[in-house]
N, C-alpha and C. Protein backbone atom coordinates (compact mmCIF):
# COMPACT_ATOMS: atom_id res chain seq x y z
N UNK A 1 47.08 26.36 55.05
CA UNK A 1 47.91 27.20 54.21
C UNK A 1 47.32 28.59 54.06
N UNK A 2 48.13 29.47 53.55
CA UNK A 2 47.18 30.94 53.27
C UNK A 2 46.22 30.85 52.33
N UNK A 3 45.94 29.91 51.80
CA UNK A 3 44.16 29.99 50.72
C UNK A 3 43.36 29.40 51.63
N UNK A 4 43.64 28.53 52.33
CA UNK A 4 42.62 28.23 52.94
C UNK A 4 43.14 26.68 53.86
N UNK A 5 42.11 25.87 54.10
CA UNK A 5 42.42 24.31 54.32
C UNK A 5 42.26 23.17 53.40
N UNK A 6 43.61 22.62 53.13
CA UNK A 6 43.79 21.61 52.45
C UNK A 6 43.56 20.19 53.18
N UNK A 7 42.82 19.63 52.26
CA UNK A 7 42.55 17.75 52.91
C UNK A 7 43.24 17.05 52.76
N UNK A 8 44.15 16.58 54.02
CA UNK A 8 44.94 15.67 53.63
C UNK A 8 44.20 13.99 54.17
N UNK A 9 44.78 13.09 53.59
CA UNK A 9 43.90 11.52 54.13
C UNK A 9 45.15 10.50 53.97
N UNK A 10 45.91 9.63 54.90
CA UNK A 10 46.49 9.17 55.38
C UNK A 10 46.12 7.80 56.09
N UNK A 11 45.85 6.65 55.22
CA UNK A 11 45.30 5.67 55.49
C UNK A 11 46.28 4.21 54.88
N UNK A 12 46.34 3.58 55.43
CA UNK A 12 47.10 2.28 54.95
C UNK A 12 48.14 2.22 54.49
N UNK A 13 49.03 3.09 55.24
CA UNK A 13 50.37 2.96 54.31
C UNK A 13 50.24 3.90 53.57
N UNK A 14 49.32 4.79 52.98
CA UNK A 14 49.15 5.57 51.79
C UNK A 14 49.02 6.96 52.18
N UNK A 15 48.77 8.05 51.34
CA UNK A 15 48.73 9.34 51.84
C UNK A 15 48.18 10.06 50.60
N UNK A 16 47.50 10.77 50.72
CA UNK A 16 46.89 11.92 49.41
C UNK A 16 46.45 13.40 49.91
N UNK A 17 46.48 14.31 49.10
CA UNK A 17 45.40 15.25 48.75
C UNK A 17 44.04 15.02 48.60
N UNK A 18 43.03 15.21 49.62
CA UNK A 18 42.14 15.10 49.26
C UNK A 18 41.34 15.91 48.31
N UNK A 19 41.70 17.17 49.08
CA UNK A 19 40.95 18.62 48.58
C UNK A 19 41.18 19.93 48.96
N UNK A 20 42.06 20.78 47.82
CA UNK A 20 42.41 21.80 48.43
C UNK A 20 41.69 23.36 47.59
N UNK A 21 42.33 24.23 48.32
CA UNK A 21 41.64 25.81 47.60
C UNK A 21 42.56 26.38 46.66
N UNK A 22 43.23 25.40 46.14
CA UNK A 22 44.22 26.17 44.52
C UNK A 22 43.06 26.11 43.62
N UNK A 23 43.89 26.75 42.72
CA UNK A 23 42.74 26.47 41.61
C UNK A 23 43.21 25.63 40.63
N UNK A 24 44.48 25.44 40.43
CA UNK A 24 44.55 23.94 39.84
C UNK A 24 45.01 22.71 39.73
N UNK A 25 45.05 22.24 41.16
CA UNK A 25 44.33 21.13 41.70
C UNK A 25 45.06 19.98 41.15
N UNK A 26 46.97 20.05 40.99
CA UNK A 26 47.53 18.97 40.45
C UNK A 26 47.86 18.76 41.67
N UNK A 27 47.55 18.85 42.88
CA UNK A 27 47.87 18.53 43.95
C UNK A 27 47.08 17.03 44.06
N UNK A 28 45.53 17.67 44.03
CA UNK A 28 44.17 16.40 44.05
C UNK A 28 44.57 15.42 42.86
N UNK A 29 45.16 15.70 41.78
CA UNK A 29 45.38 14.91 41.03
C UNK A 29 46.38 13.90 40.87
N UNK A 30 47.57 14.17 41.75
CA UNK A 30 48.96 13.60 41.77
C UNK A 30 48.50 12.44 42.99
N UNK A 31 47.18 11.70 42.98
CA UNK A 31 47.29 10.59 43.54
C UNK A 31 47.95 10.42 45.10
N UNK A 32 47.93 9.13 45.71
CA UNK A 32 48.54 8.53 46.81
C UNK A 32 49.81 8.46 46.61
N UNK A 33 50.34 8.69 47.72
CA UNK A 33 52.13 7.87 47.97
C UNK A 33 51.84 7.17 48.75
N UNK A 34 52.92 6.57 48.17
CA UNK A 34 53.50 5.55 49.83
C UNK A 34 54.88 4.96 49.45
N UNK A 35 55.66 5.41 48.94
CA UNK A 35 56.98 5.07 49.05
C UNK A 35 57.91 6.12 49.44
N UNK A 36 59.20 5.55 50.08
CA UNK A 36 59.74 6.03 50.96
C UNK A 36 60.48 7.19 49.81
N UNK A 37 60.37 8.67 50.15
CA UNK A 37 60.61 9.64 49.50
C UNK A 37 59.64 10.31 48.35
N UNK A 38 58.71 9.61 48.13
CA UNK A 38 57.60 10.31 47.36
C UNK A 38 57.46 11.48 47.79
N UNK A 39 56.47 12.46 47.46
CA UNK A 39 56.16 13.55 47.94
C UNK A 39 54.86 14.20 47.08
N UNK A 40 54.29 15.01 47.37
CA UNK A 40 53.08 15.74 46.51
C UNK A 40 53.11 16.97 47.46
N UNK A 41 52.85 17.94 46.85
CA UNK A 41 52.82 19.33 46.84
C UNK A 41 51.79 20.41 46.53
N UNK A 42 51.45 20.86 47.54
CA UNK A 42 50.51 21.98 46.72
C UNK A 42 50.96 23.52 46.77
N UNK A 43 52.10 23.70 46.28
CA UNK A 43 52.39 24.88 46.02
C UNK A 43 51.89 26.57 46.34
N UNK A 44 50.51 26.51 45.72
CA UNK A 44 49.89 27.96 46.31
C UNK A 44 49.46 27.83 47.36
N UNK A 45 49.37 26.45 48.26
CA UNK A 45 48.84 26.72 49.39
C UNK A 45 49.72 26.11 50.68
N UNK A 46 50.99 26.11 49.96
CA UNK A 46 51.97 26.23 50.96
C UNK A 46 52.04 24.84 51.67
N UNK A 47 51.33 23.50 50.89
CA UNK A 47 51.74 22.33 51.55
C UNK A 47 52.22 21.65 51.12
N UNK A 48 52.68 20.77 51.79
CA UNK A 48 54.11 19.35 51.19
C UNK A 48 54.05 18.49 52.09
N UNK A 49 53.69 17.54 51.40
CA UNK A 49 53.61 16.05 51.91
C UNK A 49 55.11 15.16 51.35
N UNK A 50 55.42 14.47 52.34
CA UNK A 50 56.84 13.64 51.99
C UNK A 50 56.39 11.93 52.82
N UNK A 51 57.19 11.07 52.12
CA UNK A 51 56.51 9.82 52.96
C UNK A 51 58.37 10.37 53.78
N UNK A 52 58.96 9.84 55.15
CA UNK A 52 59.78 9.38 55.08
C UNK A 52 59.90 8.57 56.08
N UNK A 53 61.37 8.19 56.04
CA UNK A 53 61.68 6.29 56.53
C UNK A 53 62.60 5.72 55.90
N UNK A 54 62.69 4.36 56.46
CA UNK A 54 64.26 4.19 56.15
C UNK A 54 63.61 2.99 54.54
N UNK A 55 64.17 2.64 53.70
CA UNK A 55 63.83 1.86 52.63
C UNK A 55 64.11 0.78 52.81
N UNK A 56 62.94 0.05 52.15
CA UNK A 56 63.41 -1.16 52.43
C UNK A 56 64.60 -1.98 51.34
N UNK A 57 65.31 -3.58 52.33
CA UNK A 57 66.45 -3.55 50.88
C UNK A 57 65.70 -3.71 49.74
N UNK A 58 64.59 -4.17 49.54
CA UNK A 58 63.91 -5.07 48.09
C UNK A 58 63.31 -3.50 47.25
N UNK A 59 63.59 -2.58 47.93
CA UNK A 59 62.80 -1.56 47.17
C UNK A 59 64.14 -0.61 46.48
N UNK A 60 64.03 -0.31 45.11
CA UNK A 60 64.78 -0.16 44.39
C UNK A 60 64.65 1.63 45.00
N UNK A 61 65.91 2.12 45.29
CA UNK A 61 66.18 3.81 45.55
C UNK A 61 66.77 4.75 44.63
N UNK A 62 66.85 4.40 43.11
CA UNK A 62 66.81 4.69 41.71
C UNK A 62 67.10 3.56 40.82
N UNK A 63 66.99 4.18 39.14
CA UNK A 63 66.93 3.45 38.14
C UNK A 63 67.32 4.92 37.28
N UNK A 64 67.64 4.38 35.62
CA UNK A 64 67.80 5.22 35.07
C UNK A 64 67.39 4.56 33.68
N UNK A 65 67.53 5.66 32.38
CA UNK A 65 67.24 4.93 31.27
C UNK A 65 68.39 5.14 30.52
């Protein structure tokens, strides 16, 4: 991205931020995905992570309250 290089880690089905050059770092904090349409973002440094794929039937694709 333009600050610098962001860590991404992509292991088991899962995906995160490892470590990036924002300075505040709700990127590193917003955890793993791994469901189909999640996403995490790091905004000042211009990256976006998305899981995608098709869903499975048992996995619920909203809810509401």
């Amino acid at each position: 991205g333009p600050l610098g290089e962001t860590v991404v880690a992509v292991h088991g089905g899962q995906a995160r931020v490892l470590a990036s050059p924002c300075e505040n770092q709700t990127c590193v904090a917003a955890g793993e995905i791994h469901s189909h349409g999640q996403w995490v973002a790091c905004l000042p440094n211009a990256v976006f992570l998305r899981i995608e794929g098709k869903t499975r039937e048992d996995e619920l694709d909203g809810s509401t309250w």
